[in-house]
C-alpha atoms as a PDB file:
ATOM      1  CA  UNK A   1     -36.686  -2.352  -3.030  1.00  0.00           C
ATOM      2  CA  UNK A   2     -33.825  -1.553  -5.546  1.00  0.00           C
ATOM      3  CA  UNK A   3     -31.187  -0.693  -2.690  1.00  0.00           C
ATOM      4  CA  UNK A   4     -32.109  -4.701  -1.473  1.00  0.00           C
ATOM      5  CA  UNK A   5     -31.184  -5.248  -4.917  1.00  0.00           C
ATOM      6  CA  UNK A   6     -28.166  -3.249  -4.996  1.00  0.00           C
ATOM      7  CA  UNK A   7     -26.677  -4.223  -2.221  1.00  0.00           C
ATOM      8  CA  UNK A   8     -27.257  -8.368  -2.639  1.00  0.00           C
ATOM      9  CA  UNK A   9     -25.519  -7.389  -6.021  1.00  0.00           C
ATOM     10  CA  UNK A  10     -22.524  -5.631  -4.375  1.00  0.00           C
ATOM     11  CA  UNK A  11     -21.927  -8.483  -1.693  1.00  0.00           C
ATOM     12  CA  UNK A  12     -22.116 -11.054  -4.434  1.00  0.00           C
ATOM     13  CA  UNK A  13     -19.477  -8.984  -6.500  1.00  0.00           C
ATOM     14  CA  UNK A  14     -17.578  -8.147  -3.559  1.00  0.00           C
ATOM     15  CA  UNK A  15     -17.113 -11.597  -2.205  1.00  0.00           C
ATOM     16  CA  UNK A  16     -16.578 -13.249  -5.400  1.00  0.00           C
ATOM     17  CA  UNK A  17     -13.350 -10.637  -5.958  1.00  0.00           C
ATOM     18  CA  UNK A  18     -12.110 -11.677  -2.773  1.00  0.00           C
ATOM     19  CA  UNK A  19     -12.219 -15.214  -4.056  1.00  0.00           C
ATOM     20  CA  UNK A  20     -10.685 -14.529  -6.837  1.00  0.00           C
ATOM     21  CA  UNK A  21      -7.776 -12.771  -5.660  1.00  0.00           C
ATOM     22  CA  UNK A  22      -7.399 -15.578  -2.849  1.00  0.00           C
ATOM     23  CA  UNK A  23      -7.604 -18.075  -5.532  1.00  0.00           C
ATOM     24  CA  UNK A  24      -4.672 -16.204  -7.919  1.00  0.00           C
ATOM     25  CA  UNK A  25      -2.541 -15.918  -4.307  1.00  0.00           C
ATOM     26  CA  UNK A  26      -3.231 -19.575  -3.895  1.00  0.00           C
ATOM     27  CA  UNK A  27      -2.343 -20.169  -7.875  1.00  0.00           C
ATOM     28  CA  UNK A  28       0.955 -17.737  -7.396  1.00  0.00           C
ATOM     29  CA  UNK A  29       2.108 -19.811  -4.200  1.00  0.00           C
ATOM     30  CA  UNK A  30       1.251 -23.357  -5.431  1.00  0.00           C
ATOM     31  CA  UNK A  31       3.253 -22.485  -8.545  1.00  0.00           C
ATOM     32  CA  UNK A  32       6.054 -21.448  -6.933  1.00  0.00           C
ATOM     33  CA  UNK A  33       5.794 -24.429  -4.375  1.00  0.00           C
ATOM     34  CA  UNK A  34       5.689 -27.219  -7.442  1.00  0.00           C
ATOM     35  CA  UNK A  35       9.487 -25.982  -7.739  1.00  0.00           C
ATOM     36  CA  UNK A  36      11.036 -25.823  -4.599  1.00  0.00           C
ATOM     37  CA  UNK A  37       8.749 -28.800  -2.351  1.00  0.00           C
ATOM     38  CA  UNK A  38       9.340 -27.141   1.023  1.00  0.00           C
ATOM     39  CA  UNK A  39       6.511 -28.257   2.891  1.00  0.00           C
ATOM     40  CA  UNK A  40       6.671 -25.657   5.812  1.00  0.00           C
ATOM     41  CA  UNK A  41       4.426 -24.028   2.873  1.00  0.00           C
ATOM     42  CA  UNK A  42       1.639 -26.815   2.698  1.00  0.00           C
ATOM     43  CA  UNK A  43      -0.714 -24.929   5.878  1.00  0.00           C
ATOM     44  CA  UNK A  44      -0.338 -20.861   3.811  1.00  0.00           C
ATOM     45  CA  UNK A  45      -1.654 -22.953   0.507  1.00  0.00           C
ATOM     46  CA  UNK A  46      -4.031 -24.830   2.043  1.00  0.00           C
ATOM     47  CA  UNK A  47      -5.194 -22.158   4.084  1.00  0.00           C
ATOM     48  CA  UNK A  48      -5.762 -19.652   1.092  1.00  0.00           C
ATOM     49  CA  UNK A  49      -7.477 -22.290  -0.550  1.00  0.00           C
ATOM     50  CA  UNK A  50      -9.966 -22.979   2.250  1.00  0.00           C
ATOM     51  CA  UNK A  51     -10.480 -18.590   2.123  1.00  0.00           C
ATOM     52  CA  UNK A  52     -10.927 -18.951  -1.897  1.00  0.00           C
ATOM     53  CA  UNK A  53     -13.538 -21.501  -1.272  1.00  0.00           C
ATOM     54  CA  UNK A  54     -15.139 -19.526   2.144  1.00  0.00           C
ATOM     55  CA  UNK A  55     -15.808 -16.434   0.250  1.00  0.00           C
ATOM     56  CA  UNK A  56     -16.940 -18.596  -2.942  1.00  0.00           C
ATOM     57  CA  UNK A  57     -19.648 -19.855  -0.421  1.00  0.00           C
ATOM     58  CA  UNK A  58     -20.297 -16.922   1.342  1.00  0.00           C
ATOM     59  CA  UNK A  59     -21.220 -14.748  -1.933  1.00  0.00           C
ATOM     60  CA  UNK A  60     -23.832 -17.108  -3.213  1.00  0.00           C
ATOM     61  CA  UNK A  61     -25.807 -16.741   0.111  1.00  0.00           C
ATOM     62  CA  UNK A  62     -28.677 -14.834  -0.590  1.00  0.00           C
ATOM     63  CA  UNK A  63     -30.423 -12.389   2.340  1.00  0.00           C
ATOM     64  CA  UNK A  64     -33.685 -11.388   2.370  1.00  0.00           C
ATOM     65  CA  UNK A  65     -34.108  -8.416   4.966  1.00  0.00           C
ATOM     66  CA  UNK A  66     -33.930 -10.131   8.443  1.00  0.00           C
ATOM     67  CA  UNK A  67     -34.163 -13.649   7.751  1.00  0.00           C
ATOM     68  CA  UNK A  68     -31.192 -14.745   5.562  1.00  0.00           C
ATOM     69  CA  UNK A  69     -31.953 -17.741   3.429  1.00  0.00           C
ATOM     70  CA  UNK A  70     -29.067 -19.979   1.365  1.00  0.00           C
ATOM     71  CA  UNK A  71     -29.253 -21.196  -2.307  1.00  0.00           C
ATOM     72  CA  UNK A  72     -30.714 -24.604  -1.684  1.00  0.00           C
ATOM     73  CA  UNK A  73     -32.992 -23.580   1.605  1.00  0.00           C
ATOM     74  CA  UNK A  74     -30.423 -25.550   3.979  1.00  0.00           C
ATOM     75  CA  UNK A  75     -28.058 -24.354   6.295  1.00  0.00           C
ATOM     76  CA  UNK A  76     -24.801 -25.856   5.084  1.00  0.00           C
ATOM     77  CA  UNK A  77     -23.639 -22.874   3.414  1.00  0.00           C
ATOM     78  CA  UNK A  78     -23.895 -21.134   7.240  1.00  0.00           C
ATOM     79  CA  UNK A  79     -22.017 -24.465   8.618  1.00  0.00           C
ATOM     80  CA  UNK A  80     -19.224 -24.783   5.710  1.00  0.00           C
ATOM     81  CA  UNK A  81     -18.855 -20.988   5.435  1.00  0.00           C
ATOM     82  CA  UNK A  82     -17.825 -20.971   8.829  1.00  0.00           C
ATOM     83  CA  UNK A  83     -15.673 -23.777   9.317  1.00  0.00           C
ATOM     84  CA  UNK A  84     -13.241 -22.910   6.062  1.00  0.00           C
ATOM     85  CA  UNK A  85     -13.007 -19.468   7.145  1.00  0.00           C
ATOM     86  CA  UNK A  86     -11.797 -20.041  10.482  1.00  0.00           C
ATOM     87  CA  UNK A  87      -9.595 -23.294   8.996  1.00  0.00           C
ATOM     88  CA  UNK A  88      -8.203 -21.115   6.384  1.00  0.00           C
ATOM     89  CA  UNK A  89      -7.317 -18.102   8.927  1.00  0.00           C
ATOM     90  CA  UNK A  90      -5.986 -20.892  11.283  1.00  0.00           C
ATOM     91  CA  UNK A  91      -3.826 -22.558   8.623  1.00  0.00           C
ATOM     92  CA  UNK A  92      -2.712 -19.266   7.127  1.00  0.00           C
ATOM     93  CA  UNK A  93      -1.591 -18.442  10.442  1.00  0.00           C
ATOM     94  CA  UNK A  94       0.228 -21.566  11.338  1.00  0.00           C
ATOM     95  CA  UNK A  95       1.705 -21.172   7.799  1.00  0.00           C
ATOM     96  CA  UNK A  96       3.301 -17.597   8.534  1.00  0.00           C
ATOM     97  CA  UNK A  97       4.641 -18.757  11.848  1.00  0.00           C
ATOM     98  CA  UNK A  98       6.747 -21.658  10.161  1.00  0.00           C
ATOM     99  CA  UNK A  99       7.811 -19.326   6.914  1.00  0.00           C
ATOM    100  CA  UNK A 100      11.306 -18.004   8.400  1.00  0.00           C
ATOM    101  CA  UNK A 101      12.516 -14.489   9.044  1.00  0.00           C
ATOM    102  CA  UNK A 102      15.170 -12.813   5.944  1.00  0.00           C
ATOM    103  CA  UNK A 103      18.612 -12.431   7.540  1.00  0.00           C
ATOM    104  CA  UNK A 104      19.415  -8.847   7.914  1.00  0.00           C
ATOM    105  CA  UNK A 105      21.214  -7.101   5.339  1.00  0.00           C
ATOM    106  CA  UNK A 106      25.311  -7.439   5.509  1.00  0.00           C
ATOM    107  CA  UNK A 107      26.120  -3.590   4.623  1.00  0.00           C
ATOM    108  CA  UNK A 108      30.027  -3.875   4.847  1.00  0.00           C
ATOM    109  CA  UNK A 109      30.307  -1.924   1.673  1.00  0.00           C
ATOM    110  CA  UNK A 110      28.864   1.642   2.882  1.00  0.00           C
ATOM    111  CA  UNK A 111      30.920   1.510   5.857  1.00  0.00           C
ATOM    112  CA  UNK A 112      34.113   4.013   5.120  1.00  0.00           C
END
């Protein structure tokens, strides 16, 4: 009985980290993107915030041995948890493809 307890405890703390730490990586990049406007940066934010709000959703599910039940008795955490997850890994990755590649380094001052 207490290592159901302990372990619903340690996925609620664990996913609720993750959102945090998605949530200060979406804060960081929105920040940053309020001064420059590029919008090839829209799908990473956008995509970090749909992963904030996944694992947000995810840690107030509550299991029960086999049969995992949600918050409110409905299934719409199973149904929302799964489509911002795979939107926010989608958008995250459409948002990495469009970020461009740093130049290589000009090192014409080593050179003897």
């Amino acid at each position: 009985m207490w290592s159901s307890f302990f372990w619903e405890n340690a996925h609620f703390a664990a996913n609720f980290l993750a959102a945090l730490v998605f949530f200060a990586m979406f804060w960081l990049y929105f920040d940053a993107w309020l001064e420059r406007k590029v919008w090839d940066e829209v799908p990473k934010l956008l995509g970090i915030l749909l992963l904030s709000i996944s694992f947000v959703i995810h840690a107030t599910q509550i299991e029960t041995g086999i049969i995992a039940t949600s918050f409110l008795n409905s299934g719409w955490q199973e149904g929302a948890f799964l489509v911002t997850r795979i939107a926010g890994y989608i958008l995250l990755i459409v948002g990495v493809i469009l970020d461009p590649l740093q130049p290589a380094p000009k090192m014409e001052g080593f050179k003897k």
